[in-house]
PDB file of N, CA and C in Angstrom:
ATOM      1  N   UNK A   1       0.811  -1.189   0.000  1.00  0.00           N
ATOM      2  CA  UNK A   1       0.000   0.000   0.000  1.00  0.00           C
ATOM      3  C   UNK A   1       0.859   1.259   0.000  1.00  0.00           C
ATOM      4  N   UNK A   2       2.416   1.113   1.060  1.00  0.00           N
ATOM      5  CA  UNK A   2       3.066   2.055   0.593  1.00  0.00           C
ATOM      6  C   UNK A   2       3.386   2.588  -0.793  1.00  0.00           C
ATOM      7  N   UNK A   3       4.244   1.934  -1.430  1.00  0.00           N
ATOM      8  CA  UNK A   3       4.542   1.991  -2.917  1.00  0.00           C
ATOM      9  C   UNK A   3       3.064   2.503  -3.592  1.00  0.00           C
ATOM     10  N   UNK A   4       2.114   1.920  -3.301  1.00  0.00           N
ATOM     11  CA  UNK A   4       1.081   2.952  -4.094  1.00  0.00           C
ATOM     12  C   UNK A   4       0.997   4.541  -3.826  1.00  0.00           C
ATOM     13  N   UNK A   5       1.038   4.724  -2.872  1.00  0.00           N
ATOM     14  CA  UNK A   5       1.532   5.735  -2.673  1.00  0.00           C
ATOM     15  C   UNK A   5       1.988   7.282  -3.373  1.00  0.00           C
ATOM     16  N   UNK A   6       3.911   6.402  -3.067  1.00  0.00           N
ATOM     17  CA  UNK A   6       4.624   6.633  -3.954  1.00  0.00           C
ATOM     18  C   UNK A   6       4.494   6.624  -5.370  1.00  0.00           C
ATOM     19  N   UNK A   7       3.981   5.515  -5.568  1.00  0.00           N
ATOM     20  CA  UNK A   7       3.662   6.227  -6.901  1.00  0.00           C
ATOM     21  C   UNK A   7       2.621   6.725  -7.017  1.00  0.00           C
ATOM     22  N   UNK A   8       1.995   6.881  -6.493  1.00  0.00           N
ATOM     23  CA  UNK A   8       1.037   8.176  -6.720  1.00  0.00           C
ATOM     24  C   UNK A   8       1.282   9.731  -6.970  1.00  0.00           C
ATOM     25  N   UNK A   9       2.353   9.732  -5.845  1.00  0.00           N
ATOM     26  CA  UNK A   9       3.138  10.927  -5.827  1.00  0.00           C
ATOM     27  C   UNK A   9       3.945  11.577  -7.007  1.00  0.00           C
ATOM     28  N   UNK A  10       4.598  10.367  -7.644  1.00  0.00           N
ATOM     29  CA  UNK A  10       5.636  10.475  -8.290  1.00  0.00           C
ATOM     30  C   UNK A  10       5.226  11.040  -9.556  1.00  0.00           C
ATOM     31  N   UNK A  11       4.342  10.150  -9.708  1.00  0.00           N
ATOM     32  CA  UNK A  11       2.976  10.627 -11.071  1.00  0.00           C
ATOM     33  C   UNK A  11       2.711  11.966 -10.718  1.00  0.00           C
ATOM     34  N   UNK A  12       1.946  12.023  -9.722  1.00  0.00           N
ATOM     35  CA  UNK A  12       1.779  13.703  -9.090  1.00  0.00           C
ATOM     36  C   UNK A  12       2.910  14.501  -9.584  1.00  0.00           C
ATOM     37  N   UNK A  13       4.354  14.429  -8.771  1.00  0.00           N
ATOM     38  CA  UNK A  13       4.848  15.573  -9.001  1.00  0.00           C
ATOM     39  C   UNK A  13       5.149  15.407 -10.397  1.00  0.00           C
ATOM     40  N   UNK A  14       4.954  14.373 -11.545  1.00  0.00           N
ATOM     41  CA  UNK A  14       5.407  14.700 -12.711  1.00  0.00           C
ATOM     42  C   UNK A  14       4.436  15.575 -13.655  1.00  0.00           C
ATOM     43  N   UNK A  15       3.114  15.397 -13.532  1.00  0.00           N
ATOM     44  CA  UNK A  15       2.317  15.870 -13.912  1.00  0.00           C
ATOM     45  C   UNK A  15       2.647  17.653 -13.741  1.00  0.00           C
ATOM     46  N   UNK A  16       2.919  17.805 -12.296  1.00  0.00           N
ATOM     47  CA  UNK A  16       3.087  19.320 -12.039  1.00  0.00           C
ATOM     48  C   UNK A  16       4.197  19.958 -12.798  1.00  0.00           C
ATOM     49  N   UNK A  17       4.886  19.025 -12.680  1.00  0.00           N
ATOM     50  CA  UNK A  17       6.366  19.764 -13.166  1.00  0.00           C
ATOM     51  C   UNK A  17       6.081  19.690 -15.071  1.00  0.00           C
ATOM     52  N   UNK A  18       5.225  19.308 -15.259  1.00  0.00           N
ATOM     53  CA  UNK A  18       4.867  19.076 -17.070  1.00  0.00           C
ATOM     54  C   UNK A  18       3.897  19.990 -16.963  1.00  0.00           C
ATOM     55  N   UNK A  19       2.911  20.666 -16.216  1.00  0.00           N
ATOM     56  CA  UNK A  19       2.426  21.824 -15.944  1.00  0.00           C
ATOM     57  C   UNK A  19       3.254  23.200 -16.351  1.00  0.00           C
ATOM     58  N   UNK A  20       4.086  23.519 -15.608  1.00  0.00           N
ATOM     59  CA  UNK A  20       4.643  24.123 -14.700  1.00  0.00           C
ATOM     60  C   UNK A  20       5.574  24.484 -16.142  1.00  0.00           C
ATOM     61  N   UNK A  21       6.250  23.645 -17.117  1.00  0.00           N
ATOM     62  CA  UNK A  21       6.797  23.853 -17.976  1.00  0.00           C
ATOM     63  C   UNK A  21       5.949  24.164 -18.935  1.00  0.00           C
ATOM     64  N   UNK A  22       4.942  23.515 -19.485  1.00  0.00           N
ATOM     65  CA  UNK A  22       4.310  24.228 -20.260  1.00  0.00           C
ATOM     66  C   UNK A  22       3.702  25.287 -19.914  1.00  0.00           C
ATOM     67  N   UNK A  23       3.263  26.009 -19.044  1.00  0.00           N
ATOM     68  CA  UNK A  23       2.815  27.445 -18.642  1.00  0.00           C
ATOM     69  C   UNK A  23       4.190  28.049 -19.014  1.00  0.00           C
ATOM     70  N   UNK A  24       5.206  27.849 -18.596  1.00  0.00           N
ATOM     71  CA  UNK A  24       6.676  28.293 -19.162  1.00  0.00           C
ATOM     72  C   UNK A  24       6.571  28.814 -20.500  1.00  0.00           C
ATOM     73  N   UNK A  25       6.719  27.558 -21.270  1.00  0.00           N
ATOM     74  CA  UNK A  25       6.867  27.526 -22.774  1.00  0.00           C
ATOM     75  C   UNK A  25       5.690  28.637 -23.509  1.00  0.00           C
ATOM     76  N   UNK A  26       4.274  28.652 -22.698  1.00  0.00           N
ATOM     77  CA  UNK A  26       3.432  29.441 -23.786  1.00  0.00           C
ATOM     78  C   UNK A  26       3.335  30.838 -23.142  1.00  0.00           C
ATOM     79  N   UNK A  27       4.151  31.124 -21.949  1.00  0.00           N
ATOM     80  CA  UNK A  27       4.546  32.552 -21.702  1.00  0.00           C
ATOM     81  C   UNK A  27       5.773  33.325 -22.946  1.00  0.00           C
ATOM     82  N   UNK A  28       5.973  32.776 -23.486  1.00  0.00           N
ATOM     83  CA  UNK A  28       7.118  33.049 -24.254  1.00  0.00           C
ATOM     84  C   UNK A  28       6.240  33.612 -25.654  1.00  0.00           C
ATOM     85  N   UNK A  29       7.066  34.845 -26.221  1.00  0.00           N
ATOM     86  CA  UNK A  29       5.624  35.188 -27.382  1.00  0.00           C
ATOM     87  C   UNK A  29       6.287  34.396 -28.516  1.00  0.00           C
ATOM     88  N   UNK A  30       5.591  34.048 -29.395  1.00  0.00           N
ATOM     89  CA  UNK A  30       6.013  33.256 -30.538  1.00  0.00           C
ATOM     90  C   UNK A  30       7.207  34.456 -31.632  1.00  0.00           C
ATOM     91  N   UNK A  31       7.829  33.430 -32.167  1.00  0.00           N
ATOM     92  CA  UNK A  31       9.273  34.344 -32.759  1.00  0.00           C
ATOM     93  C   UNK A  31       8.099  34.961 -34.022  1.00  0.00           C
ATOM     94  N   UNK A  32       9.098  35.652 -34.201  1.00  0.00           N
ATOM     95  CA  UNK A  32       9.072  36.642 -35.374  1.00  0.00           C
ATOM     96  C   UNK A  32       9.255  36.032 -36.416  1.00  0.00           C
ATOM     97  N   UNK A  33       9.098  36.673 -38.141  1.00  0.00           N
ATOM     98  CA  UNK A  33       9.141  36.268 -39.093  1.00  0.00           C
ATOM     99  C   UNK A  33      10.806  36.464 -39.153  1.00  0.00           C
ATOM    100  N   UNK A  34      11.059  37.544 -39.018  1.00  0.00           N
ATOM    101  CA  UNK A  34      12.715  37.681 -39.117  1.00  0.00           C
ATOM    102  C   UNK A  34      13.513  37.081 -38.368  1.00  0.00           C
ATOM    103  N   UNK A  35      12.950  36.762 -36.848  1.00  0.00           N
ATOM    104  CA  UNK A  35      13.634  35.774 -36.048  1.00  0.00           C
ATOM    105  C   UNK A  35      13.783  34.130 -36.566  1.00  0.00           C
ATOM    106  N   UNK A  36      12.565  33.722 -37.305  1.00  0.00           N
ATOM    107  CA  UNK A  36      12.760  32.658 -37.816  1.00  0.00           C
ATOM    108  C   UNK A  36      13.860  32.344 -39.294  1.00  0.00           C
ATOM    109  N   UNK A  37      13.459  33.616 -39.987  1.00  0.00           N
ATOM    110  CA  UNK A  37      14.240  33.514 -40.827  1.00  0.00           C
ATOM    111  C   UNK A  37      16.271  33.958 -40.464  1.00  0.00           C
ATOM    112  N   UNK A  38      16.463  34.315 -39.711  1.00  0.00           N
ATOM    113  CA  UNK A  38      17.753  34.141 -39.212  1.00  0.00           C
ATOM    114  C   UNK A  38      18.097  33.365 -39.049  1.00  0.00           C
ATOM    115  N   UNK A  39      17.524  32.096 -37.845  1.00  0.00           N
ATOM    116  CA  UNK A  39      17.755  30.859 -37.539  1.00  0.00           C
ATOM    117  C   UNK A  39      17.423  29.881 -38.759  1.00  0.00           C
ATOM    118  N   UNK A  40      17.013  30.221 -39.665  1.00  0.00           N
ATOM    119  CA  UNK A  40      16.614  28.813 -41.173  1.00  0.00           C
ATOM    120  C   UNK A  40      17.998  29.411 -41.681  1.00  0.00           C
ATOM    121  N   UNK A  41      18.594  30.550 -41.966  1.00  0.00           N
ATOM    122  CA  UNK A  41      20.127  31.215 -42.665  1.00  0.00           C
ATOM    123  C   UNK A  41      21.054  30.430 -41.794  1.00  0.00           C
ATOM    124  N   UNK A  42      20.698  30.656 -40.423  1.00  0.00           N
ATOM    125  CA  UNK A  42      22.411  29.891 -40.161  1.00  0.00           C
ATOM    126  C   UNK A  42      21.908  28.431 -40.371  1.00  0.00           C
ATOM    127  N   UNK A  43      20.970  27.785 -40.070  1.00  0.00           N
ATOM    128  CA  UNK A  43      20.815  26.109 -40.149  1.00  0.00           C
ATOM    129  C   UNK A  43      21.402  26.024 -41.512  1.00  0.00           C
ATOM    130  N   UNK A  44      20.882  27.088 -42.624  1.00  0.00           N
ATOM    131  CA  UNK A  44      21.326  26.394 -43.907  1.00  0.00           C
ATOM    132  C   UNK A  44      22.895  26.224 -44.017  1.00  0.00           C
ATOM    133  N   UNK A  45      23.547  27.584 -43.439  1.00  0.00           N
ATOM    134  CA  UNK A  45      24.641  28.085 -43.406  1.00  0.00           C
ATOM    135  C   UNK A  45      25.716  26.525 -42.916  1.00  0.00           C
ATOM    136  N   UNK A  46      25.352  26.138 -41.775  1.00  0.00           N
ATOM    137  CA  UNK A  46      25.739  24.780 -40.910  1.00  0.00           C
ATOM    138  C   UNK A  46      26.016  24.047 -42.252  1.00  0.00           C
ATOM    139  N   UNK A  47      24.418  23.469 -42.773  1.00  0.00           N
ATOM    140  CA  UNK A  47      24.570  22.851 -43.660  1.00  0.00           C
ATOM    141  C   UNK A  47      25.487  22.680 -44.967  1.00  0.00           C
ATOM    142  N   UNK A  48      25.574  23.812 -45.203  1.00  0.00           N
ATOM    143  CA  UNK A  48      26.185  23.926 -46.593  1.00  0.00           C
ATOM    144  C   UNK A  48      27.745  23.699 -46.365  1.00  0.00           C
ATOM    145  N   UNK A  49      28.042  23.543 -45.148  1.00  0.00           N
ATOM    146  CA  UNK A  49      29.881  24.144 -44.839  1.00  0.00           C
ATOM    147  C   UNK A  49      30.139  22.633 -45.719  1.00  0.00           C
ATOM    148  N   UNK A  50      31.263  22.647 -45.806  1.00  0.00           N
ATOM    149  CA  UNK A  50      32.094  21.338 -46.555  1.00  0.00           C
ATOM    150  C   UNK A  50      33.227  21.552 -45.428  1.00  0.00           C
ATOM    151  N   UNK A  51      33.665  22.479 -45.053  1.00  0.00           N
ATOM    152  CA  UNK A  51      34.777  22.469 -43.779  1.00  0.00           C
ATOM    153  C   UNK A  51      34.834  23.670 -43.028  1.00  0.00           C
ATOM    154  N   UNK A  52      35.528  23.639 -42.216  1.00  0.00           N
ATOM    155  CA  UNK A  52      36.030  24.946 -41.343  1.00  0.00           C
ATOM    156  C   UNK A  52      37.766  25.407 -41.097  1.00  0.00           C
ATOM    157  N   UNK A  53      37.482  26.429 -40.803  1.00  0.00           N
ATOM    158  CA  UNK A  53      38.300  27.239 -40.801  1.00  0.00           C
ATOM    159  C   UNK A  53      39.601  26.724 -39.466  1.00  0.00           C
ATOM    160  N   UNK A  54      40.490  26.354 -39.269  1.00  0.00           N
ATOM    161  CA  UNK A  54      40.684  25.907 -38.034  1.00  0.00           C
ATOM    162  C   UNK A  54      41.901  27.212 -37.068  1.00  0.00           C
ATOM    163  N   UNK A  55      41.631  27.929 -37.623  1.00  0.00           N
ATOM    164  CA  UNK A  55      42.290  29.333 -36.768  1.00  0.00           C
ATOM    165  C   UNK A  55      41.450  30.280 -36.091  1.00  0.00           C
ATOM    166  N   UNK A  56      40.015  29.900 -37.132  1.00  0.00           N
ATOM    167  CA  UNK A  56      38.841  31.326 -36.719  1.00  0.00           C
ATOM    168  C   UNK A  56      37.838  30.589 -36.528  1.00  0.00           C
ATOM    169  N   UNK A  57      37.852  29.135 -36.686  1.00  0.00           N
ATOM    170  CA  UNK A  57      36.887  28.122 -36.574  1.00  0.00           C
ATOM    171  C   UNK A  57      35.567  28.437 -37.473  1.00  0.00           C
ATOM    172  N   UNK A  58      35.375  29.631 -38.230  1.00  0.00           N
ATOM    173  CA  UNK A  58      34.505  29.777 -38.949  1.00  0.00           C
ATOM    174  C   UNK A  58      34.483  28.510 -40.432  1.00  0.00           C
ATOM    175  N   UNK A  59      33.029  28.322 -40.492  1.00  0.00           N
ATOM    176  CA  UNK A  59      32.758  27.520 -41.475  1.00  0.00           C
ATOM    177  C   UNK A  59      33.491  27.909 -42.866  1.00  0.00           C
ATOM    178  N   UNK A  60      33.564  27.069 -43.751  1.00  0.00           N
ATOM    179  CA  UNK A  60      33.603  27.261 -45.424  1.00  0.00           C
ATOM    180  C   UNK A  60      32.160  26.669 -45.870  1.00  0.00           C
ATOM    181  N   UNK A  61      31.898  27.430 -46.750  1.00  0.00           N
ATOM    182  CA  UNK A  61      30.842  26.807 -47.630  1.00  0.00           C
ATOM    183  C   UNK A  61      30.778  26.246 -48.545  1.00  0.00           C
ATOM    184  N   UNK A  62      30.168  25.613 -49.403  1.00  0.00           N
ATOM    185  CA  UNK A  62      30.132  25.151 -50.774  1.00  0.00           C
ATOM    186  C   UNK A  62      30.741  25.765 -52.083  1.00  0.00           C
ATOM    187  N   UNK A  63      31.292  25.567 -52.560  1.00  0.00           N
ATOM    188  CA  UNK A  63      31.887  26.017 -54.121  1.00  0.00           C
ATOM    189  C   UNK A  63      31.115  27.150 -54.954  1.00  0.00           C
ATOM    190  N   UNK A  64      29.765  26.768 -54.708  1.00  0.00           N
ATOM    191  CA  UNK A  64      28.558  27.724 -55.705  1.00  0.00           C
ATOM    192  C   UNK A  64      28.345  28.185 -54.877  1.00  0.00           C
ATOM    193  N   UNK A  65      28.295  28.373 -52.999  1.00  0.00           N
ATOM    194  CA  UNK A  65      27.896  29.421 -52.480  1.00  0.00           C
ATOM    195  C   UNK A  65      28.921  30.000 -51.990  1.00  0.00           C
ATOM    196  N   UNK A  66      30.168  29.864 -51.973  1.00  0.00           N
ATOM    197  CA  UNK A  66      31.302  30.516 -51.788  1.00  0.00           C
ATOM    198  C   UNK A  66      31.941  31.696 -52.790  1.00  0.00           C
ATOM    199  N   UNK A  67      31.488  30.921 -54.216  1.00  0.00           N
ATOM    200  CA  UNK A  67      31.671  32.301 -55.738  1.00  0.00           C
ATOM    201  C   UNK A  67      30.336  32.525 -56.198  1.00  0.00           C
ATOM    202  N   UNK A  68      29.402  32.423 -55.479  1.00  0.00           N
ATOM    203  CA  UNK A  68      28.812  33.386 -56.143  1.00  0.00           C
ATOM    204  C   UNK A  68      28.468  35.179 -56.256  1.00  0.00           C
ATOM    205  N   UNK A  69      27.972  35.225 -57.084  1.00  0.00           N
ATOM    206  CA  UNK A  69      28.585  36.890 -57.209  1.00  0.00           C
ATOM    207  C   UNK A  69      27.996  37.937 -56.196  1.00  0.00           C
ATOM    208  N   UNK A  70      26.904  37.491 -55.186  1.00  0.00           N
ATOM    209  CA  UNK A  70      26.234  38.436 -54.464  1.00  0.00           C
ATOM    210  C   UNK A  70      26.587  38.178 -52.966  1.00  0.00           C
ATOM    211  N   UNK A  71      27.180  36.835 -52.990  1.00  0.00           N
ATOM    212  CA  UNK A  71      27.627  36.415 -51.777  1.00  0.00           C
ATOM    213  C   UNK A  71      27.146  35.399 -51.134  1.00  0.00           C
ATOM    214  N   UNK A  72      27.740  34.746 -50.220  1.00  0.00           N
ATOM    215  CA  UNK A  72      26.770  33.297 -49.782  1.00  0.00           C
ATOM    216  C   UNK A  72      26.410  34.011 -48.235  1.00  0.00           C
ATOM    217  N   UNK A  73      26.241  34.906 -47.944  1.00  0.00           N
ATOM    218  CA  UNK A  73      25.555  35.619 -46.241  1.00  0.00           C
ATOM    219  C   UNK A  73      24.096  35.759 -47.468  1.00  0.00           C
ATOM    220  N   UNK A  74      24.564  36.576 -48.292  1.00  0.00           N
ATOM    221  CA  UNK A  74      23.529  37.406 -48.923  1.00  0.00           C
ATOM    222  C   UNK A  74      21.940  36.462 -49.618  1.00  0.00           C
ATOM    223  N   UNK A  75      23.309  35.454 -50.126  1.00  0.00           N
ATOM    224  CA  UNK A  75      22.332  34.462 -50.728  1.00  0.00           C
ATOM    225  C   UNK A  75      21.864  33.744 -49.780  1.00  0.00           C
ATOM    226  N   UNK A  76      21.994  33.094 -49.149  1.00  0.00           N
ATOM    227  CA  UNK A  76      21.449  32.347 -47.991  1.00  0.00           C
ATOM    228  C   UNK A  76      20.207  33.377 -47.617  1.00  0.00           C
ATOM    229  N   UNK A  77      20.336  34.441 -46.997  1.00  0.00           N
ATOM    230  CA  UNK A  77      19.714  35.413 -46.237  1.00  0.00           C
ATOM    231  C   UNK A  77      18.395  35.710 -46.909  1.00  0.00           C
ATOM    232  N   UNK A  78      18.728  36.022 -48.355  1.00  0.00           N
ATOM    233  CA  UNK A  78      17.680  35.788 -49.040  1.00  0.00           C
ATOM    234  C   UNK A  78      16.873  34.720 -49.362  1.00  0.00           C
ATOM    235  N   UNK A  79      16.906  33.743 -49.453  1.00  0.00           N
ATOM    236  CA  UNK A  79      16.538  32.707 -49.562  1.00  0.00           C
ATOM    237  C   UNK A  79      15.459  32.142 -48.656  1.00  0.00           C
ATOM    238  N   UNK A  80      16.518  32.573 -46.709  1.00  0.00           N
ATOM    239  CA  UNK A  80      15.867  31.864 -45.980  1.00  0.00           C
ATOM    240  C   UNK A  80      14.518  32.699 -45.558  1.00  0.00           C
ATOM    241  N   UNK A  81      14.645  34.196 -46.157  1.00  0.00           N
ATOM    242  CA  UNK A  81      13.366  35.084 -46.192  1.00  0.00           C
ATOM    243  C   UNK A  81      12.531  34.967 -47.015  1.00  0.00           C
ATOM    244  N   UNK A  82      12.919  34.450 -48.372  1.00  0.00           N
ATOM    245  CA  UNK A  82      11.920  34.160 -49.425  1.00  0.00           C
ATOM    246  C   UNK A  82      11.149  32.360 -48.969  1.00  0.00           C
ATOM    247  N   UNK A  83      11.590  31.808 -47.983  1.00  0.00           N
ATOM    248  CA  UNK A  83      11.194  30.538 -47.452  1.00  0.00           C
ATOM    249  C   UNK A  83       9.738  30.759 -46.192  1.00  0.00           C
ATOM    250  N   UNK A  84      10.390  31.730 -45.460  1.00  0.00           N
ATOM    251  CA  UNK A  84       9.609  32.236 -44.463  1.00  0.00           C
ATOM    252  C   UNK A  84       8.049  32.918 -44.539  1.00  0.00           C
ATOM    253  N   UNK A  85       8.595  33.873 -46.427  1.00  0.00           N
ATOM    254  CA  UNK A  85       6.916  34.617 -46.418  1.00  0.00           C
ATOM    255  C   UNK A  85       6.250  33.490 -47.455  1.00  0.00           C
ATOM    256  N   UNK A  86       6.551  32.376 -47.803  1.00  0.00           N
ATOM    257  CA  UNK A  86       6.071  31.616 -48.799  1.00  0.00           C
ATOM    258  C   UNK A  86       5.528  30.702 -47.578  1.00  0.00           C
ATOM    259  N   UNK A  87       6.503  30.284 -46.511  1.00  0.00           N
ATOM    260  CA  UNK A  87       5.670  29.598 -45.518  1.00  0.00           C
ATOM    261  C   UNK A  87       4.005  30.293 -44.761  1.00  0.00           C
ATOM    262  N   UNK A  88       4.499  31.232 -44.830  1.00  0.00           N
ATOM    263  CA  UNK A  88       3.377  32.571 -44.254  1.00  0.00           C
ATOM    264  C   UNK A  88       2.026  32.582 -44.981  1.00  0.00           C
ATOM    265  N   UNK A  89       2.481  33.142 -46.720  1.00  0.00           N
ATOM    266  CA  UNK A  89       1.287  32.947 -46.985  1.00  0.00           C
ATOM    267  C   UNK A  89       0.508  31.619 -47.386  1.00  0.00           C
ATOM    268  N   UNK A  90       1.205  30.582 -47.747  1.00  0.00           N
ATOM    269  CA  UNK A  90       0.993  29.171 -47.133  1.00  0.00           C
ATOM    270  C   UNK A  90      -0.290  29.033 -46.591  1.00  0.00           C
ATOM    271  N   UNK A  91       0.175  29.536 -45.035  1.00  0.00           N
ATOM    272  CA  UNK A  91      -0.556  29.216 -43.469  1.00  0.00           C
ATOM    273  C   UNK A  91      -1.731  29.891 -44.012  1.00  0.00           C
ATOM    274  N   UNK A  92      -1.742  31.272 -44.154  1.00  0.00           N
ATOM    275  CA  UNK A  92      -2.878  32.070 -44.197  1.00  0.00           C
ATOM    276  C   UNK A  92      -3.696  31.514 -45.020  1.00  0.00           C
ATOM    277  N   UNK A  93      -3.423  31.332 -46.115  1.00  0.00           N
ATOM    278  CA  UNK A  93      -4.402  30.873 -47.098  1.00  0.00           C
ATOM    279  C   UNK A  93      -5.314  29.376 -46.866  1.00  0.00           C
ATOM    280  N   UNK A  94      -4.351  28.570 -45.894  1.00  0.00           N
ATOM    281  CA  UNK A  94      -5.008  27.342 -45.947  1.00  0.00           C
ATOM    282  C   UNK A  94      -6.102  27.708 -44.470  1.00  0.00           C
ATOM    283  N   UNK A  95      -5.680  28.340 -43.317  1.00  0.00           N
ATOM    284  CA  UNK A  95      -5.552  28.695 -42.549  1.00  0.00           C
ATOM    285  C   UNK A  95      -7.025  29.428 -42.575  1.00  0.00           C
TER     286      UNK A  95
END
């Protein structure tokens, strides 16, 4: 009968503490369009490296995004913004 108990409890405090975090999590205001699209630029950025730098530890990128003529910050950047309002109007429309 002890152990029931206990676990009763245990369940209990997990439940609270899975409470307690999600009241956490949806106090937080949802990111921004530009906040998201920063974080999709560097994920791509990660992605694309073929190596790094081992003095400045900064990444290298890919061949076609390393010469191309506008830049691979630029190109990426654009990209991961032209991803973001296509996701957007997406939502809205189905939405």
């Amino acid at each position: 009968m002890t152990s029931l108990r206990w676990i009763g409890l245990g369940v209990a405090a997990c439940l609270l503490s899975l409470v307690a975090l999600r009241s956490d999590s949806l106090a937080q205001a949802p990111a921004t369009d530009s906040e998201i699209a920063y974080q999709l630029g560097q994920a791509m950025r990660a992605r694309i490296a073929v190596s790094y730098n081992q003095r400045s530890g900064k990444t290298i990128p890919a061949y076609h995004c390393r010469h191309a003529p506008e830049g691979c910050e630029s190109r990426l950047s654009t990209f991961a913004q032209y991803l973001v309002e296509a996701g957007t109007q997406t939502a809205s429309t189905l939405g």
